[in-house]
C-alpha atoms as a PDB file:
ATOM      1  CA  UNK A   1     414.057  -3.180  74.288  1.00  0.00           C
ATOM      2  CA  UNK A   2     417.006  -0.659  73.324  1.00  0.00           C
ATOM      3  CA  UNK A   3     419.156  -0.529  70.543  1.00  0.00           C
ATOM      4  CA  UNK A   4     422.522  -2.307  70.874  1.00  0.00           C
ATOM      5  CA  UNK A   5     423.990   0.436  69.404  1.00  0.00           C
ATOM      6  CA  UNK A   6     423.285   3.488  70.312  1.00  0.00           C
ATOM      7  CA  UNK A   7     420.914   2.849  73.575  1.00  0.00           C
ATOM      8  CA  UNK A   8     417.232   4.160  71.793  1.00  0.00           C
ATOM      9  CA  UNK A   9     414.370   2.713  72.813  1.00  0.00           C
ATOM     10  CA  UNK A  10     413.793   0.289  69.732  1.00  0.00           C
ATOM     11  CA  UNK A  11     410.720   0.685  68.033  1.00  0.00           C
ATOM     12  CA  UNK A  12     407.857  -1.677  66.069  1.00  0.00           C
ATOM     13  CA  UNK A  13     407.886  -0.696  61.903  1.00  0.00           C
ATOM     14  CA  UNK A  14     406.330  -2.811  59.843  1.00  0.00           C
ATOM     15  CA  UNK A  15     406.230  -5.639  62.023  1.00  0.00           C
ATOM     16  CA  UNK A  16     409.905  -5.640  63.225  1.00  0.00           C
ATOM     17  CA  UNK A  17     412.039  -3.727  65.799  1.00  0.00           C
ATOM     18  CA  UNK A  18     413.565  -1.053  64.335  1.00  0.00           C
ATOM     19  CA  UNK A  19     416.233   1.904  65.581  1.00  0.00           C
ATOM     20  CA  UNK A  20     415.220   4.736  64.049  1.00  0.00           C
ATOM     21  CA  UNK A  21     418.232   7.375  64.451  1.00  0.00           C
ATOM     22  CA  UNK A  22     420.578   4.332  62.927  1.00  0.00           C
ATOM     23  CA  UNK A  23     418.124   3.271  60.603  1.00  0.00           C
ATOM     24  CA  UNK A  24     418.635  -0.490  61.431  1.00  0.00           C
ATOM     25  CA  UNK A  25     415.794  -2.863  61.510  1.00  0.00           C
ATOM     26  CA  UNK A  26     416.891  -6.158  63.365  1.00  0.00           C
ATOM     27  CA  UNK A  27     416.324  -9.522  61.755  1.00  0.00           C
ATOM     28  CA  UNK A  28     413.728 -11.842  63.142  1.00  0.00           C
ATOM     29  CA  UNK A  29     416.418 -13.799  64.173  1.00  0.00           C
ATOM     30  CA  UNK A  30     418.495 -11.814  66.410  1.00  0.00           C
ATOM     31  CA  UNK A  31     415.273  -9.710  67.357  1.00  0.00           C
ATOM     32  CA  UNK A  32     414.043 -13.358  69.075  1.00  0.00           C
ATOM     33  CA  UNK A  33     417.363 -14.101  70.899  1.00  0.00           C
ATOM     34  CA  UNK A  34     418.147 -10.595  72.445  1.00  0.00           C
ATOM     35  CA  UNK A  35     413.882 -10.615  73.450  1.00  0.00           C
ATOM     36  CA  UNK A  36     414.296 -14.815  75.296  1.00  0.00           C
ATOM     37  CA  UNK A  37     417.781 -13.016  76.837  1.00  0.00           C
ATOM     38  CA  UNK A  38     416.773  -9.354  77.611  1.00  0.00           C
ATOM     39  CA  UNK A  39     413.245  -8.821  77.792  1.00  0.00           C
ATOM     40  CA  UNK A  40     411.629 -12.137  78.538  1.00  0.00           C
ATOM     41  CA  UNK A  41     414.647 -13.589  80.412  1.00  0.00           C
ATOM     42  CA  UNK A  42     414.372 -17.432  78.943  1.00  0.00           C
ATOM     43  CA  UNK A  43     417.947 -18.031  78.845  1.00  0.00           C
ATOM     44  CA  UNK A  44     421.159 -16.653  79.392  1.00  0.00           C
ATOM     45  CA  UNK A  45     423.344 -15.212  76.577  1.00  0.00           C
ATOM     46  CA  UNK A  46     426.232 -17.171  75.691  1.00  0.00           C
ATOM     47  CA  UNK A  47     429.902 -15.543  76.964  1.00  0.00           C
ATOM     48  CA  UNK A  48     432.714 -17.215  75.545  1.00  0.00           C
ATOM     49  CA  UNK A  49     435.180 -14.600  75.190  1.00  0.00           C
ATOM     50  CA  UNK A  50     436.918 -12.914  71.961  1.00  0.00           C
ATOM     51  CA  UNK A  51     440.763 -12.783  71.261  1.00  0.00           C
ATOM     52  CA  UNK A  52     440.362  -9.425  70.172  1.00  0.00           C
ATOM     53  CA  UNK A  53     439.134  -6.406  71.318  1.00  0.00           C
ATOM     54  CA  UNK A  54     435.496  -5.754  69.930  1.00  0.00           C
ATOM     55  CA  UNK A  55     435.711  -1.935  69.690  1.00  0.00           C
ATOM     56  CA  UNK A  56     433.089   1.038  69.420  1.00  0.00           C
ATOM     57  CA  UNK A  57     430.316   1.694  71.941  1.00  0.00           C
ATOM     58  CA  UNK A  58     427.356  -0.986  73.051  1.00  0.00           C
ATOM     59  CA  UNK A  59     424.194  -0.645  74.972  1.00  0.00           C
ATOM     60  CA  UNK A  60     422.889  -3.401  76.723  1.00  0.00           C
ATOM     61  CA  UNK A  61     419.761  -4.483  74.753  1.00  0.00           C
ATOM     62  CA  UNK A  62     417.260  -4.720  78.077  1.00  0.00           C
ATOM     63  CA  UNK A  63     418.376  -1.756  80.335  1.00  0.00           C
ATOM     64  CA  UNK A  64     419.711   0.790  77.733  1.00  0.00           C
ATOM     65  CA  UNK A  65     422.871   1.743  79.470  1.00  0.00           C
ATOM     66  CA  UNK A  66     426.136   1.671  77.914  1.00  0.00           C
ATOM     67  CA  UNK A  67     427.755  -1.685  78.313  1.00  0.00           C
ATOM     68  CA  UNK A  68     431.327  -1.978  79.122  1.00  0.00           C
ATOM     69  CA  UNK A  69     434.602  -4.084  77.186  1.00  0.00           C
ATOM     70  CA  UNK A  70     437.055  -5.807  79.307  1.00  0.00           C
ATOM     71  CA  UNK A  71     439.533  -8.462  78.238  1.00  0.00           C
ATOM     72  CA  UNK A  72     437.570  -9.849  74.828  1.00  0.00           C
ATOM     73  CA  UNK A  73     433.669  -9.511  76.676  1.00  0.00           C
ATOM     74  CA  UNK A  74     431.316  -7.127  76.292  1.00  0.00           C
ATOM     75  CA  UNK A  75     428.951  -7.024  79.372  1.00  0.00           C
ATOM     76  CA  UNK A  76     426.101  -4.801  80.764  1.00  0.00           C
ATOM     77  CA  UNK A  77     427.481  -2.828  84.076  1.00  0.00           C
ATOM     78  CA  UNK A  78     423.823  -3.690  85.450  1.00  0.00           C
ATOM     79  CA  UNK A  79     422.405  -6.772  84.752  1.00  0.00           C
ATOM     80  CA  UNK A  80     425.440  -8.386  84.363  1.00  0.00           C
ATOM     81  CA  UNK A  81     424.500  -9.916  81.127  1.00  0.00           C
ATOM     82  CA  UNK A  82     427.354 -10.163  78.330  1.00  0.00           C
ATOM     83  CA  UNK A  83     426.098  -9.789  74.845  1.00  0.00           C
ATOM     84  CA  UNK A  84     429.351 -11.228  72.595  1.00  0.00           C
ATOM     85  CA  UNK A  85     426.634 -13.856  71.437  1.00  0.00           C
ATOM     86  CA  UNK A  86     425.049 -11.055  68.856  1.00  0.00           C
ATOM     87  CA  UNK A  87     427.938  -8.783  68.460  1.00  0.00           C
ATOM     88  CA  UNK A  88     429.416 -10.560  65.025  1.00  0.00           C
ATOM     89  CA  UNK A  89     426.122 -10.425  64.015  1.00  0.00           C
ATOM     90  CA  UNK A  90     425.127  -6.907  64.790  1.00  0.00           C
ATOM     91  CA  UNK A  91     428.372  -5.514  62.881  1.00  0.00           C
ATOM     92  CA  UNK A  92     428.450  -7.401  60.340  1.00  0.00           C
ATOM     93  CA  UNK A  93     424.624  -7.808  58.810  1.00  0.00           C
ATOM     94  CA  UNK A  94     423.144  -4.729  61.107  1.00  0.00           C
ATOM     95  CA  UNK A  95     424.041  -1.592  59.876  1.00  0.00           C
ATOM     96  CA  UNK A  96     423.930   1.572  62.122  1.00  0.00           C
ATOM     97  CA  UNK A  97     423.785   5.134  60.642  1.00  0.00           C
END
């Protein structure tokens, strides 16, 4: 899986995925709902779409490439898949160096 912020391969420390040029370790939590939507494929991420524009650059969690922002959604180019579901979550408890 690749970081959803700068497009790194995410790596296993200590037992949890971990970018290690940001320095952000991903709670279990989001770490099991981007692997059912981006590695294992289980579901589908949720796409309701934001009033706002989200900002700032996103890589889609399961192909690595940089995703792209149009009209409150942030989707990957390739798979298709959007990823507003974790993006709160990612800037606000997730902190990227």
């Amino acid at each position: 899986m690749f970081c959803p912020k700068c497009g790194d391969e995410l790596q296993e420390v200590n037992v949890e995925l971990a970018c290690a040029r940001g320095g952000m370790a991903l709670s279990k939590s989001i770490e099991r709902r981007l692997v059912e939507a981006y590695v294992v494929k289980c579901r589908v991420p949720s796409e309701s779409q934001a009033k706002f524009r989200w900002g700032g650059s996103w890589f889609c969690p399961g192909c690595g490439v940089s995703a792209k922002e149009s009209e409150g959604r942030v989707r990957c180019p390739q798979c298709l898949l959007s990823m507003n579901e974790f993006l709160y979550e990612l800037i606000q408890v997730h902190p990227h160096a």
